[in-house]
C-alpha atoms as a PDB file:
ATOM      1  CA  UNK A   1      95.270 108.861 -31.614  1.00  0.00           C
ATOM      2  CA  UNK A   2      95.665 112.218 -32.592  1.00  0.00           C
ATOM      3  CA  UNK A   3      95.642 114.046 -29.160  1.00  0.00           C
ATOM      4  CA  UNK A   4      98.712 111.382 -28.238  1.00  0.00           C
ATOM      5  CA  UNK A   5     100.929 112.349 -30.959  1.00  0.00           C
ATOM      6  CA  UNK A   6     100.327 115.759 -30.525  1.00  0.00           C
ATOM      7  CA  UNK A   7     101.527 115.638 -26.786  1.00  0.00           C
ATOM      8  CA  UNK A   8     104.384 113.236 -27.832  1.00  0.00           C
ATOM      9  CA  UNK A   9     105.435 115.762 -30.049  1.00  0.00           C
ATOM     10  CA  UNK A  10     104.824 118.708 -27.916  1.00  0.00           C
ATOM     11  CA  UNK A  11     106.624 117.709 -24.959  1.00  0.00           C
ATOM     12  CA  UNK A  12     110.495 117.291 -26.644  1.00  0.00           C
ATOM     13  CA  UNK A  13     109.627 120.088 -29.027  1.00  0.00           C
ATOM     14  CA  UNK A  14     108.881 122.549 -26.965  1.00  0.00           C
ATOM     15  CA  UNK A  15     110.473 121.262 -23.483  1.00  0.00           C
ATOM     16  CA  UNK A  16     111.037 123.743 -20.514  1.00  0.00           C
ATOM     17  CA  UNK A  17     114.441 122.785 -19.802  1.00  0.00           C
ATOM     18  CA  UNK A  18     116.147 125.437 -17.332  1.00  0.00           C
ATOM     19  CA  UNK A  19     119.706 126.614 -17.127  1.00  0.00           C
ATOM     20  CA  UNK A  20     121.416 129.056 -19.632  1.00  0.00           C
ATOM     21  CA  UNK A  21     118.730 130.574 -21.778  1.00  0.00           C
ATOM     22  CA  UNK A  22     119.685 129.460 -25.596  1.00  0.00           C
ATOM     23  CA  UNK A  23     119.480 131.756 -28.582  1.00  0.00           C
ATOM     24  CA  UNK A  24     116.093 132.566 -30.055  1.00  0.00           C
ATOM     25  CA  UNK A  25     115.845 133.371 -33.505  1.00  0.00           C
ATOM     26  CA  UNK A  26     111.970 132.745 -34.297  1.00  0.00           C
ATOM     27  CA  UNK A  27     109.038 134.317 -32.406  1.00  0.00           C
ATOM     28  CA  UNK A  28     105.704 133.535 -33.575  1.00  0.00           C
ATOM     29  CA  UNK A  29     103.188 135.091 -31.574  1.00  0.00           C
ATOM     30  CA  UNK A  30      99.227 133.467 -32.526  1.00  0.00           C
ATOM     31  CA  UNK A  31      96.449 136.361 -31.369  1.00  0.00           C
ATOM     32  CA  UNK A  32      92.893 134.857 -31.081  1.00  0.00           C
ATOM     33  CA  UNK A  33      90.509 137.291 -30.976  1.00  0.00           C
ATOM     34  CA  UNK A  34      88.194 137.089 -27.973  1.00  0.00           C
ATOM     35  CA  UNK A  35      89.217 133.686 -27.014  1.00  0.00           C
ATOM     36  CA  UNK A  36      89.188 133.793 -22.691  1.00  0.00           C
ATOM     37  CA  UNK A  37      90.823 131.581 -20.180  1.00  0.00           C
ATOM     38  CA  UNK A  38      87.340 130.228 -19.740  1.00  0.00           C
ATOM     39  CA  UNK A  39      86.677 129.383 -23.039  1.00  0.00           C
ATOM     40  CA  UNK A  40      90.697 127.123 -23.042  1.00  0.00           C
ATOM     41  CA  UNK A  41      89.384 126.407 -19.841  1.00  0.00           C
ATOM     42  CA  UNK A  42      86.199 125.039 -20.987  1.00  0.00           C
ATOM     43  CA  UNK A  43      86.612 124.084 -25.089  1.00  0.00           C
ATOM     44  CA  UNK A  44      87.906 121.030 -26.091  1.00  0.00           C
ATOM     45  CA  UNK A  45      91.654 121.876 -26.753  1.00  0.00           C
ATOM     46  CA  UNK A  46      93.832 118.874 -26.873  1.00  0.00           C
ATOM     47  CA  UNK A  47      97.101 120.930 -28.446  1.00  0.00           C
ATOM     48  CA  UNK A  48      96.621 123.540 -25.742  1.00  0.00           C
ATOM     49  CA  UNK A  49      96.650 121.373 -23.076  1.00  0.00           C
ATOM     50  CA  UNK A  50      99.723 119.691 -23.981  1.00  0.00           C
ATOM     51  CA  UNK A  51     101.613 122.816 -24.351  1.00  0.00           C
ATOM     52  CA  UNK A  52     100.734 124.083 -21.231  1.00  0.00           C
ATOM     53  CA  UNK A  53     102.319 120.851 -19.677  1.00  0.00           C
ATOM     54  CA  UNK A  54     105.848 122.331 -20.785  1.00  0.00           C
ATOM     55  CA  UNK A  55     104.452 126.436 -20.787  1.00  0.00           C
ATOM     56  CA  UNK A  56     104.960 129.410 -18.690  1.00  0.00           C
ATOM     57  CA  UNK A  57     101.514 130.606 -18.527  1.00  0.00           C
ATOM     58  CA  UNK A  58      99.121 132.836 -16.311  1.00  0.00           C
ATOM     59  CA  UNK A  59      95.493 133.188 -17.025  1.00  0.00           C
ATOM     60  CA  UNK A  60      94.930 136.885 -15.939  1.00  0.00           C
ATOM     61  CA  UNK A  61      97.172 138.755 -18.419  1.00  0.00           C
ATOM     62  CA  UNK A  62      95.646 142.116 -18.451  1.00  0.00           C
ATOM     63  CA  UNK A  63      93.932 143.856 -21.287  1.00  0.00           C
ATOM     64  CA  UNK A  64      93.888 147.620 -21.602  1.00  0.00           C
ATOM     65  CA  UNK A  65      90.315 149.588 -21.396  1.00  0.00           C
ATOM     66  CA  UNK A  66      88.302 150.057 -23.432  1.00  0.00           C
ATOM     67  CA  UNK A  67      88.920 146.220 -23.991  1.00  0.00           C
ATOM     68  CA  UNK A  68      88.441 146.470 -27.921  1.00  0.00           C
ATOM     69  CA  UNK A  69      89.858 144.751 -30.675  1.00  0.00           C
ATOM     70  CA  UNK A  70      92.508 147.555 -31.856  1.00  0.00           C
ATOM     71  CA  UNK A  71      93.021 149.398 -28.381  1.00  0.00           C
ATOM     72  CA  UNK A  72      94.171 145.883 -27.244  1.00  0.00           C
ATOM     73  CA  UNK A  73      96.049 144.724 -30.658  1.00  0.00           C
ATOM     74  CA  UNK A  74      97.714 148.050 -31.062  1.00  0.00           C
ATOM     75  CA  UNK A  75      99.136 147.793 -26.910  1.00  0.00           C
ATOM     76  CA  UNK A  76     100.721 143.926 -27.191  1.00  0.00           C
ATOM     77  CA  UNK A  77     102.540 145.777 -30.452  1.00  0.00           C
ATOM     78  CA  UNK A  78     103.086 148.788 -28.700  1.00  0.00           C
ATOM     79  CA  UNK A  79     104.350 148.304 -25.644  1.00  0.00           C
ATOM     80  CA  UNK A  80     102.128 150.537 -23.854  1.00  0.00           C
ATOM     81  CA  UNK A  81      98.453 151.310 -23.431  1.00  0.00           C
ATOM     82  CA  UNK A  82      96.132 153.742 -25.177  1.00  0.00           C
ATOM     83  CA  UNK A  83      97.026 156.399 -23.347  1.00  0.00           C
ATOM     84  CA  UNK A  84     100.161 156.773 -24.901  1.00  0.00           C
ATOM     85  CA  UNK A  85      99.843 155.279 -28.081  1.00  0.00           C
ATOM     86  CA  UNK A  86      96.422 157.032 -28.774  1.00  0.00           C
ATOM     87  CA  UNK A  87      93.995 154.182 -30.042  1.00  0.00           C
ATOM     88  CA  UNK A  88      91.265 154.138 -28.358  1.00  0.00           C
ATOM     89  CA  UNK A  89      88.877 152.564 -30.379  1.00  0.00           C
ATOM     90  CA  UNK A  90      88.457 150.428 -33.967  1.00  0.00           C
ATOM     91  CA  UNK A  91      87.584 153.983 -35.516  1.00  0.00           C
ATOM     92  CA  UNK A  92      91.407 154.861 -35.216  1.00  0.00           C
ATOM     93  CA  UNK A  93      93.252 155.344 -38.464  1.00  0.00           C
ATOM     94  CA  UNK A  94      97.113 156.342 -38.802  1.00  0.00           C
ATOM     95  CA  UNK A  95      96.129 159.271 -40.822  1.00  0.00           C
ATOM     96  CA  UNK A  96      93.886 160.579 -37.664  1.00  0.00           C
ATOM     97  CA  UNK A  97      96.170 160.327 -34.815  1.00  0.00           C
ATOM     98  CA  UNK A  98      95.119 162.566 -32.636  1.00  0.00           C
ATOM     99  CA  UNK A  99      97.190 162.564 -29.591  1.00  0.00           C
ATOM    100  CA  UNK A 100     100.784 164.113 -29.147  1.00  0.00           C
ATOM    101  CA  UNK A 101     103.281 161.387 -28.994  1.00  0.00           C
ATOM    102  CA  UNK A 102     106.287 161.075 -26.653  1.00  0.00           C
ATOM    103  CA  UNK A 103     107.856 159.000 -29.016  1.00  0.00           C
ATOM    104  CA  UNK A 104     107.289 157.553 -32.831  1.00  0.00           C
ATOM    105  CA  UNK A 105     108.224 154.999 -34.770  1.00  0.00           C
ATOM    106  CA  UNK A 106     109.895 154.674 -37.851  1.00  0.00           C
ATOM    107  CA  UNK A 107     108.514 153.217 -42.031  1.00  0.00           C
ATOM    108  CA  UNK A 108     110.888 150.943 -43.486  1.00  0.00           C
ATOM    109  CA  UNK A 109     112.500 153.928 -45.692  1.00  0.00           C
ATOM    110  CA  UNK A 110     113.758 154.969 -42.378  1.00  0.00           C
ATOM    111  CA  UNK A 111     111.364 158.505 -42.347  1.00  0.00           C
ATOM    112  CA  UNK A 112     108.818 158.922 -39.235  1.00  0.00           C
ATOM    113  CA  UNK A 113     105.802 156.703 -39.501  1.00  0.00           C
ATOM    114  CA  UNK A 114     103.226 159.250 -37.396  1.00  0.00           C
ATOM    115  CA  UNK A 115     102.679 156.435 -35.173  1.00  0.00           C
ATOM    116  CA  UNK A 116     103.875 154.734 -31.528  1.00  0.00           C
ATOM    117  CA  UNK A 117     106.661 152.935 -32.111  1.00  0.00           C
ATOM    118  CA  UNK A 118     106.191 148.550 -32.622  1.00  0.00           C
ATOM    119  CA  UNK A 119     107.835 145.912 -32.033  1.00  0.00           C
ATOM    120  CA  UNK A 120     107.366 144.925 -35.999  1.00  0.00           C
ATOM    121  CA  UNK A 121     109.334 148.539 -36.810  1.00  0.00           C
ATOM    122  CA  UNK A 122     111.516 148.137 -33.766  1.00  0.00           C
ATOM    123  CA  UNK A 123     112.658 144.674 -34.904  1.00  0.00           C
ATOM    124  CA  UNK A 124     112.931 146.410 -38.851  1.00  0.00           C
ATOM    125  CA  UNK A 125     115.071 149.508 -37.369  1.00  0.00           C
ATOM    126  CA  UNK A 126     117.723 147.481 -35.381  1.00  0.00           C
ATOM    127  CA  UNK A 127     118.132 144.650 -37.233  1.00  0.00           C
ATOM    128  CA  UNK A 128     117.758 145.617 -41.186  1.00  0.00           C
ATOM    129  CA  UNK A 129     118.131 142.220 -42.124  1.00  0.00           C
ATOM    130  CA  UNK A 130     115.398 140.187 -40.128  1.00  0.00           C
ATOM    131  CA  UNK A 131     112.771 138.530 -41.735  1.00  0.00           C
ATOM    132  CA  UNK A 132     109.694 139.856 -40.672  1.00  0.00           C
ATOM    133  CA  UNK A 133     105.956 138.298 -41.751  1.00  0.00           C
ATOM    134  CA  UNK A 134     102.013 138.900 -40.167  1.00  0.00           C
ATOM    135  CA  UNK A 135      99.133 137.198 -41.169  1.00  0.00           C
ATOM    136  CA  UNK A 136      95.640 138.547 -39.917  1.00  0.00           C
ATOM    137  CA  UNK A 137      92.035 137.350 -40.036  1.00  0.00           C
ATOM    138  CA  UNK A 138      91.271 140.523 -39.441  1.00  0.00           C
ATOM    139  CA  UNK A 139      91.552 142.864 -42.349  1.00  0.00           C
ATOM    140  CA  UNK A 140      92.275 146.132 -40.275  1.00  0.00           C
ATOM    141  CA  UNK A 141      94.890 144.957 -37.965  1.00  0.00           C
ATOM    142  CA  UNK A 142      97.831 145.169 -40.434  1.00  0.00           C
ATOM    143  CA  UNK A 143      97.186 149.463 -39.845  1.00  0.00           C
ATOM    144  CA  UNK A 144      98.524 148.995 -36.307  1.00  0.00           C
ATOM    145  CA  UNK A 145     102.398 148.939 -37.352  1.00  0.00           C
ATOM    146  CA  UNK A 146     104.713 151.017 -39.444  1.00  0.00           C
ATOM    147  CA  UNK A 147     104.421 151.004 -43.002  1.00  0.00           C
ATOM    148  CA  UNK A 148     106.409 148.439 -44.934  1.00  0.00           C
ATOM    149  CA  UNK A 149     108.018 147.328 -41.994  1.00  0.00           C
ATOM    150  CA  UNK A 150     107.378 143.429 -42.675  1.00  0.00           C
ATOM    151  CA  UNK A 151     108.697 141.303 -45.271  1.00  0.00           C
ATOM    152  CA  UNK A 152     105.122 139.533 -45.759  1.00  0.00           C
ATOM    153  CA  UNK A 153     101.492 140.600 -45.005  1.00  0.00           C
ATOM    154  CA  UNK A 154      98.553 138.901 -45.852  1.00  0.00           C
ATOM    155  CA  UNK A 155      95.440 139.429 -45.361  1.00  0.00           C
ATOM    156  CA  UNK A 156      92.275 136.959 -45.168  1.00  0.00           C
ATOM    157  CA  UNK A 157      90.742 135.659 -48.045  1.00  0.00           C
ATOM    158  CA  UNK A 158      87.810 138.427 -48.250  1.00  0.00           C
ATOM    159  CA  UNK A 159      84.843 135.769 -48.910  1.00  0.00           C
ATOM    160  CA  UNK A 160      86.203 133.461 -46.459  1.00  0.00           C
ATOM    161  CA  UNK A 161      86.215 136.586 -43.758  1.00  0.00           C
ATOM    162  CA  UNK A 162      83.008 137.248 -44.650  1.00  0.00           C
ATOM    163  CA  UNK A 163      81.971 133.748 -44.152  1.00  0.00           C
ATOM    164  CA  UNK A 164      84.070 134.318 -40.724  1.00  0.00           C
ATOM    165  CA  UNK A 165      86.492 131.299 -41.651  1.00  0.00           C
ATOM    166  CA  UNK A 166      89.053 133.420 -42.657  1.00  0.00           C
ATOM    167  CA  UNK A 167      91.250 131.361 -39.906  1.00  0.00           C
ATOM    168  CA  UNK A 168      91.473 128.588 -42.643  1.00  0.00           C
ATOM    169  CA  UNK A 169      93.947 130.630 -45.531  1.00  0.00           C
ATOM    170  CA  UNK A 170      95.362 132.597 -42.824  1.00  0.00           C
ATOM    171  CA  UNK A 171      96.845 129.698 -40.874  1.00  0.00           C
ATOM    172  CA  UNK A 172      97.477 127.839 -44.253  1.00  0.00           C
ATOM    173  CA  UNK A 173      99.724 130.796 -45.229  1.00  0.00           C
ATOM    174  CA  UNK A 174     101.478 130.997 -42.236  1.00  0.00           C
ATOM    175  CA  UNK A 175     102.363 127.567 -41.552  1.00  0.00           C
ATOM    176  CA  UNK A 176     104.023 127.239 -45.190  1.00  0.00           C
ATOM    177  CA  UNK A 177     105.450 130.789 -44.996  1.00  0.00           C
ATOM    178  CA  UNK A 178     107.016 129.845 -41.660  1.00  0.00           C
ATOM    179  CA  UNK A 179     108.095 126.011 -43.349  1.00  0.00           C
ATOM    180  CA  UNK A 180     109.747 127.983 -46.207  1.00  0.00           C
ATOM    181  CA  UNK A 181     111.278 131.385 -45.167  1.00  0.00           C
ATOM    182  CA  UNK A 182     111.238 130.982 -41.141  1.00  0.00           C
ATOM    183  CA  UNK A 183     110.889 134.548 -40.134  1.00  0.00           C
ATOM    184  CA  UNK A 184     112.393 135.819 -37.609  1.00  0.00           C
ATOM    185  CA  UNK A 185     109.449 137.289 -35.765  1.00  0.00           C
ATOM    186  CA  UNK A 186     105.910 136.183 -37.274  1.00  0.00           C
ATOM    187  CA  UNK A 187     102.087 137.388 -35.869  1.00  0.00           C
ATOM    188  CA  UNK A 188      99.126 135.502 -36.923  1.00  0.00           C
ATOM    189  CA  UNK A 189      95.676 136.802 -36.104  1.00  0.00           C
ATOM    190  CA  UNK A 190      92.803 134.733 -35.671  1.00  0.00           C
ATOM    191  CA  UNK A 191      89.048 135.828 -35.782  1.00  0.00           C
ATOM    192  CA  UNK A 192      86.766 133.826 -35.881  1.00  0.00           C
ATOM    193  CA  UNK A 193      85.929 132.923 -31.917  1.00  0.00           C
ATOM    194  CA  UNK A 194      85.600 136.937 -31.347  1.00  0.00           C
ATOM    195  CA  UNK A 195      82.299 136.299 -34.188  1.00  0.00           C
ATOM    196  CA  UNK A 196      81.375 133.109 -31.915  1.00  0.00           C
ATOM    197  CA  UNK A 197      81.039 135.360 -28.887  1.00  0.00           C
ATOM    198  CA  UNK A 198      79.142 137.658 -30.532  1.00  0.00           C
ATOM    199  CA  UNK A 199      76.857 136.266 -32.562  1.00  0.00           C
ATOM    200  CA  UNK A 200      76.265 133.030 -30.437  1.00  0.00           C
ATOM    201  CA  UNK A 201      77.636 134.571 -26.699  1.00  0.00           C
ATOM    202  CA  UNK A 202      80.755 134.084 -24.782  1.00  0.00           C
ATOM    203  CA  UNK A 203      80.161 130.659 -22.730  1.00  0.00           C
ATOM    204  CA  UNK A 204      78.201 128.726 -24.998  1.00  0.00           C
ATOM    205  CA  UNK A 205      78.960 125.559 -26.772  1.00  0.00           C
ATOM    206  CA  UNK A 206      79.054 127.659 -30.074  1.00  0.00           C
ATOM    207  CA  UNK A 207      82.097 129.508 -28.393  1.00  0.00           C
ATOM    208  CA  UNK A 208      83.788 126.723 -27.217  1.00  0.00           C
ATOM    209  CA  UNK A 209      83.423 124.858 -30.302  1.00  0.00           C
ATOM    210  CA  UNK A 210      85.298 127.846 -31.746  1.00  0.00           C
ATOM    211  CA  UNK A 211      88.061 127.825 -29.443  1.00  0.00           C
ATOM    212  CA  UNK A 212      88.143 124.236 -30.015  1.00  0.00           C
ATOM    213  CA  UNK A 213      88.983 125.560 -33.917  1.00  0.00           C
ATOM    214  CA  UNK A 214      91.121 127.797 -32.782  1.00  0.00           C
ATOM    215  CA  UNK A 215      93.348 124.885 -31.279  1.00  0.00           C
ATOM    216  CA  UNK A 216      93.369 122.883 -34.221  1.00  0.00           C
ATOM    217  CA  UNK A 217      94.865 125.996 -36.003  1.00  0.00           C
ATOM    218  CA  UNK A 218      97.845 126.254 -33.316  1.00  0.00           C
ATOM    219  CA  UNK A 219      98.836 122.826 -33.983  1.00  0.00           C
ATOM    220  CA  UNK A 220      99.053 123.091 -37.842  1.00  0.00           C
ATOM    221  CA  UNK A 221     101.133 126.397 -36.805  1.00  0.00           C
ATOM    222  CA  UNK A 222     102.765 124.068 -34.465  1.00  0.00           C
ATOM    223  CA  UNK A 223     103.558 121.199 -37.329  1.00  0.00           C
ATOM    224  CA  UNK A 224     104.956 123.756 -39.379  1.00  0.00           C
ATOM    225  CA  UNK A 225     107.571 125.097 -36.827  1.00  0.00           C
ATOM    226  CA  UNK A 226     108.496 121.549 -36.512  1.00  0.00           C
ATOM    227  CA  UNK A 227     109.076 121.022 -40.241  1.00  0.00           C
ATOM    228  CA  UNK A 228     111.036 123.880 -40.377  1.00  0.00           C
ATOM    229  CA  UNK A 229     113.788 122.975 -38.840  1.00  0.00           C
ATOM    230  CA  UNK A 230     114.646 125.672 -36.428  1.00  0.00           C
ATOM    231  CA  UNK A 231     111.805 124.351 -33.698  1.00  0.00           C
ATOM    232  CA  UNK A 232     114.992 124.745 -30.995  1.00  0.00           C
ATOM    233  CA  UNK A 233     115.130 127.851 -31.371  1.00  0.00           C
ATOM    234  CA  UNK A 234     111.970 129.408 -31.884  1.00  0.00           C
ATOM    235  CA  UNK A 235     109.644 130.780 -28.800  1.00  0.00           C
ATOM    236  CA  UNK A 236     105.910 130.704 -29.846  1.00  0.00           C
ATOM    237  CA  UNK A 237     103.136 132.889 -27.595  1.00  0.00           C
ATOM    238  CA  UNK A 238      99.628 132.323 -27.185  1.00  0.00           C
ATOM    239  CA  UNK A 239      97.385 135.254 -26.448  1.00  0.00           C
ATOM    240  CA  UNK A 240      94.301 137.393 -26.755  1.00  0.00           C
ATOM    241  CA  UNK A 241      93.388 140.765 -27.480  1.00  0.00           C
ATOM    242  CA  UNK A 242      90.027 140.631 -24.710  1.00  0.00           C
ATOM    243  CA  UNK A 243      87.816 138.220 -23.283  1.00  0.00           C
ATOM    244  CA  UNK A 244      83.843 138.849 -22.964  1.00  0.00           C
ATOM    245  CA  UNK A 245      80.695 138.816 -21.341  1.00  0.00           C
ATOM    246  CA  UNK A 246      77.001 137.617 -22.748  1.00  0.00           C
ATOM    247  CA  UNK A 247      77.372 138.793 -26.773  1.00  0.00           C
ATOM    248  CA  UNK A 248      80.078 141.878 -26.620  1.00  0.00           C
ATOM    249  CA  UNK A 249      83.197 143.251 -24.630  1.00  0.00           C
ATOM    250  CA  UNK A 250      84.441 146.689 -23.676  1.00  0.00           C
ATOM    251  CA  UNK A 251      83.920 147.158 -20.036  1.00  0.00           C
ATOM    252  CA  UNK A 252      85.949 146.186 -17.195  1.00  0.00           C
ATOM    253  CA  UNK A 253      84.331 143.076 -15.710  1.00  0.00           C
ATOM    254  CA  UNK A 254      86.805 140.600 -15.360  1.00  0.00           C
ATOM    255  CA  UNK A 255      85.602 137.905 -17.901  1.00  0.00           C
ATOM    256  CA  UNK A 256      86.107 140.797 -20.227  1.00  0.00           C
ATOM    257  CA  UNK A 257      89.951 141.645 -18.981  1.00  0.00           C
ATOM    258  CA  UNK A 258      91.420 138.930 -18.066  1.00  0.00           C
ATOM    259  CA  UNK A 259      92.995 137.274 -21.368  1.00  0.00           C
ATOM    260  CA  UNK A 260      95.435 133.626 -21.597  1.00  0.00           C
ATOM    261  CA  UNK A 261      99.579 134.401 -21.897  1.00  0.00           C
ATOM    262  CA  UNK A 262     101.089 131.446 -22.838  1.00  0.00           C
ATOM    263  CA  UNK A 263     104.744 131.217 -23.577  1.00  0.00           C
ATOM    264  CA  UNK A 264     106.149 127.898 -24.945  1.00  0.00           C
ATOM    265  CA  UNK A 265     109.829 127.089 -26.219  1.00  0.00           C
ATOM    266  CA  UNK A 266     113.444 126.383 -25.659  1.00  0.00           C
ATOM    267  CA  UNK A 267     114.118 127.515 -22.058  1.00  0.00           C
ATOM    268  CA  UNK A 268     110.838 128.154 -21.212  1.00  0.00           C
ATOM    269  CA  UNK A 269     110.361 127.687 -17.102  1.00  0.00           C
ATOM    270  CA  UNK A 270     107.004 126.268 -17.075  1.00  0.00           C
ATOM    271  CA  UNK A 271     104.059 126.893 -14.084  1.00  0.00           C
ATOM    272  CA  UNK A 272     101.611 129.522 -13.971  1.00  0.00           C
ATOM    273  CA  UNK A 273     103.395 132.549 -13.636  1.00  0.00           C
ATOM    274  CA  UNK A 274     103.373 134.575 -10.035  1.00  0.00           C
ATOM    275  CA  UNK A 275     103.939 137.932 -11.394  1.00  0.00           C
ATOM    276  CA  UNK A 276     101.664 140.419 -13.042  1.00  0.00           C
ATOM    277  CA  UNK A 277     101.414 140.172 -17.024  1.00  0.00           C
ATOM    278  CA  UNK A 278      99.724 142.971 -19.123  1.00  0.00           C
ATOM    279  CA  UNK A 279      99.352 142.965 -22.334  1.00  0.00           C
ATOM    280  CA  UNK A 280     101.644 145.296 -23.541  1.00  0.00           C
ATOM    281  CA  UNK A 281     104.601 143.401 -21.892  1.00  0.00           C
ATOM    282  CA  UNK A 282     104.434 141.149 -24.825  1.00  0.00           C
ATOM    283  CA  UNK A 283     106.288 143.687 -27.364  1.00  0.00           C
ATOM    284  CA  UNK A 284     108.939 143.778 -24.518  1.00  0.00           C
ATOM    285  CA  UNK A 285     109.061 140.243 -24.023  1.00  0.00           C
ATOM    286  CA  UNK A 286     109.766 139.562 -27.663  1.00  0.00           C
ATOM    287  CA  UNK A 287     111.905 142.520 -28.035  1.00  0.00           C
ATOM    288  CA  UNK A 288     113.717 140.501 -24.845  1.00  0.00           C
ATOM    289  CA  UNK A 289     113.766 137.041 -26.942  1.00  0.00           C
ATOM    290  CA  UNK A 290     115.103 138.503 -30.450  1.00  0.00           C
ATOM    291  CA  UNK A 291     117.771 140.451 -28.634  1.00  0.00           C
ATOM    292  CA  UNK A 292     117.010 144.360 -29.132  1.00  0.00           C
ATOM    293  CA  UNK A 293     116.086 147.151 -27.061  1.00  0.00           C
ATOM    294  CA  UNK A 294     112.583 148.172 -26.176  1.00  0.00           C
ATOM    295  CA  UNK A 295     112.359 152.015 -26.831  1.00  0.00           C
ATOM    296  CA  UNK A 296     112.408 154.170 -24.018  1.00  0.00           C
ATOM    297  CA  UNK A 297     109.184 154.992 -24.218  1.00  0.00           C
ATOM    298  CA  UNK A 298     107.439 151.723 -24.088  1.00  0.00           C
ATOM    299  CA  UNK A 299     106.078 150.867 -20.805  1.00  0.00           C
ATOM    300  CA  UNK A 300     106.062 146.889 -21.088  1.00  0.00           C
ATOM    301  CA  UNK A 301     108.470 144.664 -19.330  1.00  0.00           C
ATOM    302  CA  UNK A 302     110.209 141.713 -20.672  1.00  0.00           C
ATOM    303  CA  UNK A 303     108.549 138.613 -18.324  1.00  0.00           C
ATOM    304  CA  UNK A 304     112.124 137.419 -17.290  1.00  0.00           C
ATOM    305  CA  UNK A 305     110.053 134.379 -14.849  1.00  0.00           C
ATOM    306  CA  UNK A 306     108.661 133.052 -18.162  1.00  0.00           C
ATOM    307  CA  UNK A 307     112.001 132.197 -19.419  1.00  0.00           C
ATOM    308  CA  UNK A 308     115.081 130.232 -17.267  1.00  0.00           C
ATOM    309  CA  UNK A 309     118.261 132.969 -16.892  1.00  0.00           C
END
């Protein structure tokens, strides 16, 4: 019963009807760490499946190398890959940037932040007022954007990360923050099928069964955007920092590049997209949707095919 309501629900809610793209207010972009086409592909992911019905999709976005956690989180911010934005690895910290940047991003107090530029401080910088909110499993990510940039950061409960079901608070938090404040742009980070692929192996039933948690979380995330009220205009994407291979990631073997790009909303053209997706083109795809400019110095694109002009 519950897979049919969620595609009955899914289908007006997030319909790809073409013509003259509507205004998008709400981007909410859910990151699962590690989670592969092959493991959607595979898992048992009823909500997934029904969005992708009504999404514009492609299941070889491409992940920057070394395909590591914040080399990968810091590029789908960033607009660009690590060669510009310096992080290479999870040993980065803003206070050790080494690399000479072509261009840097701003703190909320409007003084330089020492890093790339974001889309979170991008979003802060050109439109003052926006509400702005991230929620990560992952206890380092919230160092990959400008200080005080966001209206709301949380991280995981720390004994339920260490217990690796940190996904539990963080998508509780979301889903009411989104029911009760609907921020303009929202990121919520997901761990726990990255710890499945290490600890049990990418492709085994321990993985999928993870990515099959993973989907429940997307439709709470899902519920919520429809309780708030503003479901017609709000664009959600669906994405991953890497895949893997056996119990790890880093190289460049496809199972370990190749990452899902989903893209569900008002005026969403849905199909499997035809042109070539990399990660960073998601900061320029959601700088696209909320209506400001992508610095100069980011290398993503908006993807225009994903959405009807």
């Amino acid at each position: 019963m519950r897979i049919i309501l969620i595609s009955l629900f899914l289908i007006p809610l997030f319909g790809g009807a073409q013509g003259i793209r509507p205004d998008i207010d709400h981007v909410i972009v859910i990151g699962v760490d590690g989670m592969s086409p092959d493991g959607i592909q595979n898992a048992n992911t009823p909500t997934i499946d029904s969005i992708l019905k009504v999404a514009a999709f492609t299941w070889k976005c491409q992940a920057v190398l070394p395909t590591s956690s914040s080399p990968n989180w810091a590029s789908m911010i960033m607009g660009a890959g690590p060669d510009k934005h310096g992080i290479t690895s999870n040993a980065w910290q803003p206070h050790k940037q080494t690399l000479e940047l072509e261009c840097e991003g701003t703190k909320r107090n409007g003084k330089p932040s020492g890093m790339w530029p974001t889309i979170f401080g991008e979003l802060r910088r050109q439109k003052p007022d926006a509400k702005i909110a991230c929620f990560n499993d992952w206890l380092a990510f919230n160092r990959l954007f400008e200080k005080g940039v966001v209206d709301k950061q949380r991280d995981a409960i720390l004994l339920q990360a260490a217990s690796h079901h940190g996904y539990k608070g963080i998508t509780r938090m979301a889903s009411n923050y989104f029911k009760k404040k609907k921020p303009n742009f929202m990121f919520v980070h997901l761990d726990h099928v990255d710890h499945a692929g290490h600890h049990d192996g990418h492709g085994t039933q321990a993985y999928y069964d993870a990515v099959g948690v993973a989907d429940e979380m997307i439709a709470k995330i899902i519920e919520a955007v429809k309780a708030s009220g503003v479901a017609e205009r709000t664009i959600i994407i669906i994405t991953a920092d890497h895949g893997g291979k056996g119990h790890g990631h880093g190289g460049d073997s496809p199972e370990e590049v190749n990452v899902p790009w989903i893209l569900t909303g008002p005026s969403v053209v849905n199909g499997e997209l035809s042109v070539e997706v990399n990660t960073y083109d998601t900061a320029a795809t959601i700088a696209y949707l909320l209506g400001i400019k992508a610095p100069d110095c980011w290398i993503g694109k908006p993807i225009l095919q994903a959405v009807a002009q």
